[in-house]
N, C-alpha and C. Protein backbone atom coordinates (compact mmCIF):
# COMPACT_ATOMS: atom_id res chain seq x y z
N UNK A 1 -2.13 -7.61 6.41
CA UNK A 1 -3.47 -8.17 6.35
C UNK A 1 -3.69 -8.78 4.97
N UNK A 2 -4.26 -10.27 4.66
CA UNK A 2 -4.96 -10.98 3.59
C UNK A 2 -5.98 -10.22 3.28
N UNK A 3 -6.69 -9.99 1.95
CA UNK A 3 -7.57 -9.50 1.70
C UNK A 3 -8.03 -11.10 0.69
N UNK A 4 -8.76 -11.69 0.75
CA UNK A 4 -9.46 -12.04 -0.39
C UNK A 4 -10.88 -11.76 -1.00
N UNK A 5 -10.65 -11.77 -2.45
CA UNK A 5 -11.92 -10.83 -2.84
C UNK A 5 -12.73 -12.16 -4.24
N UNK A 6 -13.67 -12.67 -3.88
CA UNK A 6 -14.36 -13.15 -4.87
C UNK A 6 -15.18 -12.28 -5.55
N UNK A 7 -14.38 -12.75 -7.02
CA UNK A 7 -14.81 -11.57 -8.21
C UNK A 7 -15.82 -12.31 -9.03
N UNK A 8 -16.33 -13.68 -8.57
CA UNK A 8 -17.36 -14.03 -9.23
C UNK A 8 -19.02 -13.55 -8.73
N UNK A 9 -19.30 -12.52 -9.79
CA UNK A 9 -20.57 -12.28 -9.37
C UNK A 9 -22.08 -13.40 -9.61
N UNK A 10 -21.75 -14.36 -9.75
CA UNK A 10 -22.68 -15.65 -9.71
C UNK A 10 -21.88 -16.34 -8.53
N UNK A 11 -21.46 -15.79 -7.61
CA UNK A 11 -21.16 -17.20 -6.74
C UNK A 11 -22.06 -17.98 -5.94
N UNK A 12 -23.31 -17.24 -5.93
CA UNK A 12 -24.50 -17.75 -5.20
C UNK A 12 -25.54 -18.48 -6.40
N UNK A 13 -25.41 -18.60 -7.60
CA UNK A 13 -26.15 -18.94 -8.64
C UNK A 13 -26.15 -20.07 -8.32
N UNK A 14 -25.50 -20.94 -7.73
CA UNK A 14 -25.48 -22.65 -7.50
C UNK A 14 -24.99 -22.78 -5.85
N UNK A 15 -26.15 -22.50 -5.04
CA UNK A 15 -26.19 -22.13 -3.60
C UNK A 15 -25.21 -23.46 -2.62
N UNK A 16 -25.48 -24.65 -3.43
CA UNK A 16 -24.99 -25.86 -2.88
C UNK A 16 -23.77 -26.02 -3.41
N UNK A 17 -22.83 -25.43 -4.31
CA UNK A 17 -21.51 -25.38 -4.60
C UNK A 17 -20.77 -23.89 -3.40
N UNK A 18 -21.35 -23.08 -3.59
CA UNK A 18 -21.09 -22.16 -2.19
C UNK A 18 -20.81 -22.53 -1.33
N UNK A 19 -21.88 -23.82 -0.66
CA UNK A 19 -21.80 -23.93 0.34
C UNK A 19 -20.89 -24.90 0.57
N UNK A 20 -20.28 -25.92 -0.80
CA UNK A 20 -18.68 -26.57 -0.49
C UNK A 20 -17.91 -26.11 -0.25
N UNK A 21 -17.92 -24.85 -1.01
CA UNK A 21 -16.03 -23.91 -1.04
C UNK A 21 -16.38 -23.14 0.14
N UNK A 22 -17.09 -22.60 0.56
CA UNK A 22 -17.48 -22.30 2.27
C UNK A 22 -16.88 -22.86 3.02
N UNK A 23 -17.61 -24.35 3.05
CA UNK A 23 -17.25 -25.41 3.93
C UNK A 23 -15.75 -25.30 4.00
N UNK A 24 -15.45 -25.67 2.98
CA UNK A 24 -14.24 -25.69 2.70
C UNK A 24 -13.08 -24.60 3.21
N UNK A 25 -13.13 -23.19 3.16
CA UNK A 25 -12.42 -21.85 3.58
C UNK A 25 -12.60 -21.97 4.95
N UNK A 26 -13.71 -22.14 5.46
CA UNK A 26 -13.63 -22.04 6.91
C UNK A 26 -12.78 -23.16 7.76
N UNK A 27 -12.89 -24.35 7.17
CA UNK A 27 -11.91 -25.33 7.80
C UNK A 27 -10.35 -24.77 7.62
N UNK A 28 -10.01 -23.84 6.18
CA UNK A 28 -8.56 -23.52 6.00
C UNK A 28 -8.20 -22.40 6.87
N UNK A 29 -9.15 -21.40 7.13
CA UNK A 29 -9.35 -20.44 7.96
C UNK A 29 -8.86 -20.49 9.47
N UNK A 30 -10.01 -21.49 9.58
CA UNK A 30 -9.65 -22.03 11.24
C UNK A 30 -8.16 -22.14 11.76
N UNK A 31 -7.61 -22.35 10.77
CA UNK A 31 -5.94 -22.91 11.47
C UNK A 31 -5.30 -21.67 11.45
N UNK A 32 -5.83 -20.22 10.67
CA UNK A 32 -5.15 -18.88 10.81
C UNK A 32 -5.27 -18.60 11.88
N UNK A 33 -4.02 -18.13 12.66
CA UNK A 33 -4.18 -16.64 13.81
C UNK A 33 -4.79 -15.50 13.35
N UNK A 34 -4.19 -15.08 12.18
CA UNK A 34 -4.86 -13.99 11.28
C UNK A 34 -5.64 -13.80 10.49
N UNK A 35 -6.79 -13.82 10.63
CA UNK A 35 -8.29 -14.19 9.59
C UNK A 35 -8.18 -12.52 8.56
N UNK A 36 -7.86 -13.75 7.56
CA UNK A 36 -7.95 -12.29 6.12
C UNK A 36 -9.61 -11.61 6.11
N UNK A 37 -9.52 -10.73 5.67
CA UNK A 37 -11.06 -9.85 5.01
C UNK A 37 -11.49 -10.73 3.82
N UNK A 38 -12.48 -11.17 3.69
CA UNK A 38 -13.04 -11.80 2.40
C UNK A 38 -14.29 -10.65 1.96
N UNK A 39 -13.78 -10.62 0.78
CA UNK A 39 -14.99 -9.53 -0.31
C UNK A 39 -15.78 -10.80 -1.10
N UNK A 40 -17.09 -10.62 -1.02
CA UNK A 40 -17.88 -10.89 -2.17
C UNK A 40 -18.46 -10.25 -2.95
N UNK A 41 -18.32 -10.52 -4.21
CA UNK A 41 -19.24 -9.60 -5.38
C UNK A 41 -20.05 -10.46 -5.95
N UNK A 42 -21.42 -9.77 -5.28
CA UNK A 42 -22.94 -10.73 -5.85
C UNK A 42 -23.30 -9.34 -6.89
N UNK A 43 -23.99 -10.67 -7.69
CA UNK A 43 -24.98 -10.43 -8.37
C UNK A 43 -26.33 -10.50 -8.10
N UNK A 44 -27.34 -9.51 -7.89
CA UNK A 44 -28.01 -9.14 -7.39
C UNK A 44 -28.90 -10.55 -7.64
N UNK A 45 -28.90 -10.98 -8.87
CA UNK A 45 -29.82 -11.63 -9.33
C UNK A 45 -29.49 -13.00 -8.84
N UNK A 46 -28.60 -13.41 -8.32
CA UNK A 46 -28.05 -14.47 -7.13
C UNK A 46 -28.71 -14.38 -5.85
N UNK A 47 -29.63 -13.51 -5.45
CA UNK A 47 -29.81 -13.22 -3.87
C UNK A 47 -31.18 -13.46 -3.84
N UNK A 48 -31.53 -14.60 -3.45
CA UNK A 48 -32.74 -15.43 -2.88
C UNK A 48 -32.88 -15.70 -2.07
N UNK A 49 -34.34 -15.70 -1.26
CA UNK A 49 -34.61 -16.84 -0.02
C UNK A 49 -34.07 -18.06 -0.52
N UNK A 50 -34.00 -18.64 -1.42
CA UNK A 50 -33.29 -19.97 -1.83
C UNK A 50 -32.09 -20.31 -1.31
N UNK A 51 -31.19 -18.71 -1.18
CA UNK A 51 -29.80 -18.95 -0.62
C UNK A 51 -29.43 -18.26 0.11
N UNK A 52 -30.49 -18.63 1.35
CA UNK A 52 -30.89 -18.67 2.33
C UNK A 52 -29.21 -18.80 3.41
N UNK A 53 -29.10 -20.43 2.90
CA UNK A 53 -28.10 -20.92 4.03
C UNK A 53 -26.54 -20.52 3.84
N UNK A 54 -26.36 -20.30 2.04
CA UNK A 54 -25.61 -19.79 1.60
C UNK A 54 -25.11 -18.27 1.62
N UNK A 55 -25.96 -17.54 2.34
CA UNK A 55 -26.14 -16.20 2.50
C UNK A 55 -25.52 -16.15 3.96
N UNK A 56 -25.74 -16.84 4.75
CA UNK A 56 -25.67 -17.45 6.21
C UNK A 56 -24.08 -18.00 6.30
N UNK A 57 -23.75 -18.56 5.64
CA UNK A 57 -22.03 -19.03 5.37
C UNK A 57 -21.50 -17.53 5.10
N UNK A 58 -21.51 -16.86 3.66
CA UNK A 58 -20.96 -16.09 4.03
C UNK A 58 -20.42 -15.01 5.02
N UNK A 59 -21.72 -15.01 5.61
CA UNK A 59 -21.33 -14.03 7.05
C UNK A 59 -20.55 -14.68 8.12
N UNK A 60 -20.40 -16.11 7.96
CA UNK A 60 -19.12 -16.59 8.63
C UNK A 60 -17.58 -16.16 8.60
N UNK A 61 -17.81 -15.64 6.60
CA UNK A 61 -16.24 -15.71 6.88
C UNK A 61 -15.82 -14.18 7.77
N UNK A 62 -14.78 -14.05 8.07
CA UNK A 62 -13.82 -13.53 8.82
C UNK A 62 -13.80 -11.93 7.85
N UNK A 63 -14.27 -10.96 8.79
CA UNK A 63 -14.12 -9.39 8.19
C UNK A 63 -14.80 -9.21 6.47
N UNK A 64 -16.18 -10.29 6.46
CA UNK A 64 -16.82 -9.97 4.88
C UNK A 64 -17.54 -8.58 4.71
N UNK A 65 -17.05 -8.23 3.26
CA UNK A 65 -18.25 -7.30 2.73
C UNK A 65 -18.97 -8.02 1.06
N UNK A 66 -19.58 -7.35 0.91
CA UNK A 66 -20.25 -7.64 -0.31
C UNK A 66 -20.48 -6.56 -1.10
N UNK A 67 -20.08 -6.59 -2.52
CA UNK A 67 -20.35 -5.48 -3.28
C UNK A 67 -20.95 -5.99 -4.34
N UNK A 68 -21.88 -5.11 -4.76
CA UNK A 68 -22.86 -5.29 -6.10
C UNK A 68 -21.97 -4.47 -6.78
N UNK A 69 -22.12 -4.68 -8.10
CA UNK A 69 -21.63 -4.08 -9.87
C UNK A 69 -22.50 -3.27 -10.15
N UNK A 70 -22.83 -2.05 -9.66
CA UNK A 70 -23.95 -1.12 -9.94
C UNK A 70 -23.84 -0.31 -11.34
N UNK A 71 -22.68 0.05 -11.50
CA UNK A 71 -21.92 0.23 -12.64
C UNK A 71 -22.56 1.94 -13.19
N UNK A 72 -23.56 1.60 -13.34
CA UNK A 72 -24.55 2.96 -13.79
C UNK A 72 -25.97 2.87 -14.02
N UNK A 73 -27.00 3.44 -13.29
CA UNK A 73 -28.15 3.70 -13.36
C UNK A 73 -28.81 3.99 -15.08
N UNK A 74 -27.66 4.71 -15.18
CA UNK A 74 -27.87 5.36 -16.79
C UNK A 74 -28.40 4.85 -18.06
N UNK A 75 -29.82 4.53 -18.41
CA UNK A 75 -30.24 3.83 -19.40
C UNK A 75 -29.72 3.82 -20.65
N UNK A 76 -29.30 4.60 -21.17
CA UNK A 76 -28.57 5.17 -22.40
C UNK A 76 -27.61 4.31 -22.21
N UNK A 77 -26.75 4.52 -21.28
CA UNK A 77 -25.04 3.83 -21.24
C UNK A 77 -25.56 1.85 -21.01
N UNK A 78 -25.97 2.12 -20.29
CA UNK A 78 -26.24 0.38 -20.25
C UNK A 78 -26.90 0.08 -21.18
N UNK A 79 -27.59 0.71 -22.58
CA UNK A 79 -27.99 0.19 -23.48
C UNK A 79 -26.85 -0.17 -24.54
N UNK A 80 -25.88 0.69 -24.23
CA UNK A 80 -24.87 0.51 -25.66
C UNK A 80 -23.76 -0.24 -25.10
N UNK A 81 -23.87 -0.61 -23.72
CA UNK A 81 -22.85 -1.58 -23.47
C UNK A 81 -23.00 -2.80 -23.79
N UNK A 82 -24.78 -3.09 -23.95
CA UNK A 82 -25.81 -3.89 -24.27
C UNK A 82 -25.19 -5.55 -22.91
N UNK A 83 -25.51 -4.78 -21.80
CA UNK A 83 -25.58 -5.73 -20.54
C UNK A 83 -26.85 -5.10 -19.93
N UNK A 84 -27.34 -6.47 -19.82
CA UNK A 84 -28.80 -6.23 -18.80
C UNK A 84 -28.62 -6.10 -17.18
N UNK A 85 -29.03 -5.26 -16.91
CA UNK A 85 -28.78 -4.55 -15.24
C UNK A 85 -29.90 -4.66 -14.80
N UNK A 86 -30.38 -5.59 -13.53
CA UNK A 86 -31.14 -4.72 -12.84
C UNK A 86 -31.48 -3.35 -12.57
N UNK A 87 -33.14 -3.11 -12.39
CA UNK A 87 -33.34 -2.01 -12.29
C UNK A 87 -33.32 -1.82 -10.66
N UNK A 88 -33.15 -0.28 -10.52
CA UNK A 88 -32.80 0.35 -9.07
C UNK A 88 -33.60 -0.24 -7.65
N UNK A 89 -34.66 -0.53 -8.00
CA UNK A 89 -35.88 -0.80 -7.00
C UNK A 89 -34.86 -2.79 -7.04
N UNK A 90 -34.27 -2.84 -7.65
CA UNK A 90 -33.86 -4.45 -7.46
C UNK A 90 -33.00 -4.78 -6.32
N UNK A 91 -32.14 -3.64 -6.76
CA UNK A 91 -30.63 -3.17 -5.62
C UNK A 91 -31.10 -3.32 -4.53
N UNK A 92 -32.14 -2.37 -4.21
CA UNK A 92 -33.14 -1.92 -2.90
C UNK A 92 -33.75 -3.14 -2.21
N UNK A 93 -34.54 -4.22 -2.89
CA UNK A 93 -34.84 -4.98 -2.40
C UNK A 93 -34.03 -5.94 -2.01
N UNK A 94 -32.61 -6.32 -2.98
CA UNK A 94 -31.74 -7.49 -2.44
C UNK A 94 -30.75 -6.85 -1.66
N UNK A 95 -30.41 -5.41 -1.27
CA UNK A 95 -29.57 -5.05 -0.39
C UNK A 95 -30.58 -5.18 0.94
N UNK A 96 -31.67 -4.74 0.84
CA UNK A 96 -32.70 -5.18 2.36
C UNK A 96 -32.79 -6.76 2.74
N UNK A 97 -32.63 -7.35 1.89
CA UNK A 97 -32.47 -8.91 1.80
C UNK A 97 -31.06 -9.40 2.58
N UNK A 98 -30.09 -8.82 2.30
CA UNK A 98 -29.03 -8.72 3.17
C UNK A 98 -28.81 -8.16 4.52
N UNK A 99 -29.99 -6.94 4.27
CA UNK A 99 -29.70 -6.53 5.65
C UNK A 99 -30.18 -7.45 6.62
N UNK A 100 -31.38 -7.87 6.17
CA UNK A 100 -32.13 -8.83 7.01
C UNK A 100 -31.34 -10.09 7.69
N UNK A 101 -30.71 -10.57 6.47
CA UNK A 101 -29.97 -11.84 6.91
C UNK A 101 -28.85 -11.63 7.91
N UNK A 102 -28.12 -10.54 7.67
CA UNK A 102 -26.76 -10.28 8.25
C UNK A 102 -27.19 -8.66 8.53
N UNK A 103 -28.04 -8.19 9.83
CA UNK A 103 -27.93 -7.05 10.78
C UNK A 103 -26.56 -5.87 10.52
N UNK A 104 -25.93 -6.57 10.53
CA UNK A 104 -24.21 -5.75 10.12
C UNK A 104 -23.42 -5.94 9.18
N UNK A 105 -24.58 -6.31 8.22
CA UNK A 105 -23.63 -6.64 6.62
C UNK A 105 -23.26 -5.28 6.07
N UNK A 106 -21.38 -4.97 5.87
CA UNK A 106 -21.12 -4.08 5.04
C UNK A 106 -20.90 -4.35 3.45
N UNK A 107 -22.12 -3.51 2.92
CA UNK A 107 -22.18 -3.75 1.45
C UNK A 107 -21.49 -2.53 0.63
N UNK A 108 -20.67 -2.89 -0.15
CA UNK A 108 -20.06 -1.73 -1.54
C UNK A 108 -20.69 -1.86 -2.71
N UNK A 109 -20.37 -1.13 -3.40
CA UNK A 109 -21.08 -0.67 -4.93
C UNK A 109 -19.81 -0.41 -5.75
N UNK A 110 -19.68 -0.82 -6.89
CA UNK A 110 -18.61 -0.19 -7.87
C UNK A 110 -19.39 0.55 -8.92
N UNK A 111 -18.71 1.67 -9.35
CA UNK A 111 -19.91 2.25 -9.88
C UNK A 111 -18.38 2.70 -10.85
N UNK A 112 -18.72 2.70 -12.36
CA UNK A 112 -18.01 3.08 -13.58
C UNK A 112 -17.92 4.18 -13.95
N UNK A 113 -17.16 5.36 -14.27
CA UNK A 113 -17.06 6.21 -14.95
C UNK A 113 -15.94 6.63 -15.66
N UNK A 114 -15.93 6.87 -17.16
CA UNK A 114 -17.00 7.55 -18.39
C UNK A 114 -16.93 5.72 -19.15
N UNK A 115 -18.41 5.67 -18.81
CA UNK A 115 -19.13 4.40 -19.37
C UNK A 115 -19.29 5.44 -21.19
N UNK A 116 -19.44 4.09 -22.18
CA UNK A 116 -20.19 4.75 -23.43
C UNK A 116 -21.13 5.33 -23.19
N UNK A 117 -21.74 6.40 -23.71
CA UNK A 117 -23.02 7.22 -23.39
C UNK A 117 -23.63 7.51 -21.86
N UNK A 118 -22.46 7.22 -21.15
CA UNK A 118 -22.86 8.14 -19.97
C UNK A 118 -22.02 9.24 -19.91
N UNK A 119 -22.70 10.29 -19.19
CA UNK A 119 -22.47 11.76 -19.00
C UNK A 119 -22.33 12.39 -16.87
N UNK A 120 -22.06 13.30 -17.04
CA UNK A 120 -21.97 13.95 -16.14
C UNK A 120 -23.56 13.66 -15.03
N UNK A 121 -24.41 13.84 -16.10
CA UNK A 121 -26.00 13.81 -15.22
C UNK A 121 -26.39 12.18 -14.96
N UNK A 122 -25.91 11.43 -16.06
CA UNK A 122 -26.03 10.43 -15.38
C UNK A 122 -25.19 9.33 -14.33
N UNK A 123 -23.74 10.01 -14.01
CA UNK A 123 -22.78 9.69 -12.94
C UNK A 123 -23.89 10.48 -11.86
N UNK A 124 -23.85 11.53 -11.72
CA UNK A 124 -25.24 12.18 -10.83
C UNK A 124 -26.14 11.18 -10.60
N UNK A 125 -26.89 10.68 -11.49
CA UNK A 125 -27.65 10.06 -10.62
C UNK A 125 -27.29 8.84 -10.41
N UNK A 126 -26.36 7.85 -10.62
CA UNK A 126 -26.06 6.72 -10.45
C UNK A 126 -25.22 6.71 -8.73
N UNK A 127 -24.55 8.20 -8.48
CA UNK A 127 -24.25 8.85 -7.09
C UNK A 127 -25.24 8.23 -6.22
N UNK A 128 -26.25 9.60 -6.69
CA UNK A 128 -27.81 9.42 -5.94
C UNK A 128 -28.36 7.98 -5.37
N UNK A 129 -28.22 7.10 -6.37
CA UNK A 129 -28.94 5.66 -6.44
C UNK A 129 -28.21 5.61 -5.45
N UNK A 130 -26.44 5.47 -5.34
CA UNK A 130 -25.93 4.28 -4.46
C UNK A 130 -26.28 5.42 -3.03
N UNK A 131 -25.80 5.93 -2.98
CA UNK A 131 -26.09 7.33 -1.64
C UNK A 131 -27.48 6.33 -0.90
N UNK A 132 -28.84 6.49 -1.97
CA UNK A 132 -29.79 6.19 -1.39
C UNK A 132 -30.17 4.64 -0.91
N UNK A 133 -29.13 4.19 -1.13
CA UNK A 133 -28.75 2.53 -0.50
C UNK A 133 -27.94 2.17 1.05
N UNK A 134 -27.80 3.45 1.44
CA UNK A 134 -27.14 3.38 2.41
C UNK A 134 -25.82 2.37 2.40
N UNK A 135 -24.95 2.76 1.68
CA UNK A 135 -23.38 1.77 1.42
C UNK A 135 -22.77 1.97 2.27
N UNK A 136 -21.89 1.14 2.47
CA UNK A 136 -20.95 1.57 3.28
C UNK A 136 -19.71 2.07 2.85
N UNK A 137 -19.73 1.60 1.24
CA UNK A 137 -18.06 1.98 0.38
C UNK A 137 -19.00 2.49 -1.29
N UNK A 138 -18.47 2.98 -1.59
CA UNK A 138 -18.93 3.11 -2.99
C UNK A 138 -17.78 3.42 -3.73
């Protein structure tokens, strides 16, 4: 089995370039007997009604999931990594945003551990967070 995995978490940041290389995979696709698994990794902050149609392509391709970079809930640790994360209630709303679009979208989470200044309690709750997202992979 092909696995391909887009590791760009902006691939939806420019909804009308998506929707070329889309265009594009599914015509290369078509000529497979064997349709690989395609992974996407969004960035939460990519996931708009705007990309709408682009949200809609992806669920074309052949065996997709989508995983967010959840990385750690942990305020402390995401301060000294000094990367700005959405907060939890964000996840929540753009993973419902998916559900909506795609009924049977399987979504993953990568979640980091031992981040700088994260600990035991806050892998705990960064658990918790994805748990309470209903994932399908974490």
């Amino acid at each position: 089995m092909i696995h391909i995995y887009f590791a760009d978490a902006d691939f939806l940041v420019k909804p009308e370039r998506a929707l070329k290389i889309l265009a594009h995979m599914e015509k290369l696709l078509a000529k497979r007997v064997i349709k690989p698994e395609v992974t996407f990794e969004l960035s939460v902050g990519s996931l708009r009604k705007s990309s709408w149609e682009a949200i809609q392509a992806l669920a074309r391709m052949p065996g997709h999931f989508f995983t967010f970079a959840i990385q750690t809930v942990n305020p402390r640790a995401l301060a000294l990594l000094g990367r700005h994360r959405p907060a939890p209630d964000v996840y929540v709303a753009k993973a419902a945003l998916l559900k909506e679009a795609i009924p049977n979208v399987d979504i993953y989470a990568d979640i980091m551990f031992p981040l700088p200044g994260d600990d035991l309690a806050g892998v705990k709750d960064t658990l918790e967070f994805a748990f309470s997202l209903r994932l399908n992979k974490i």
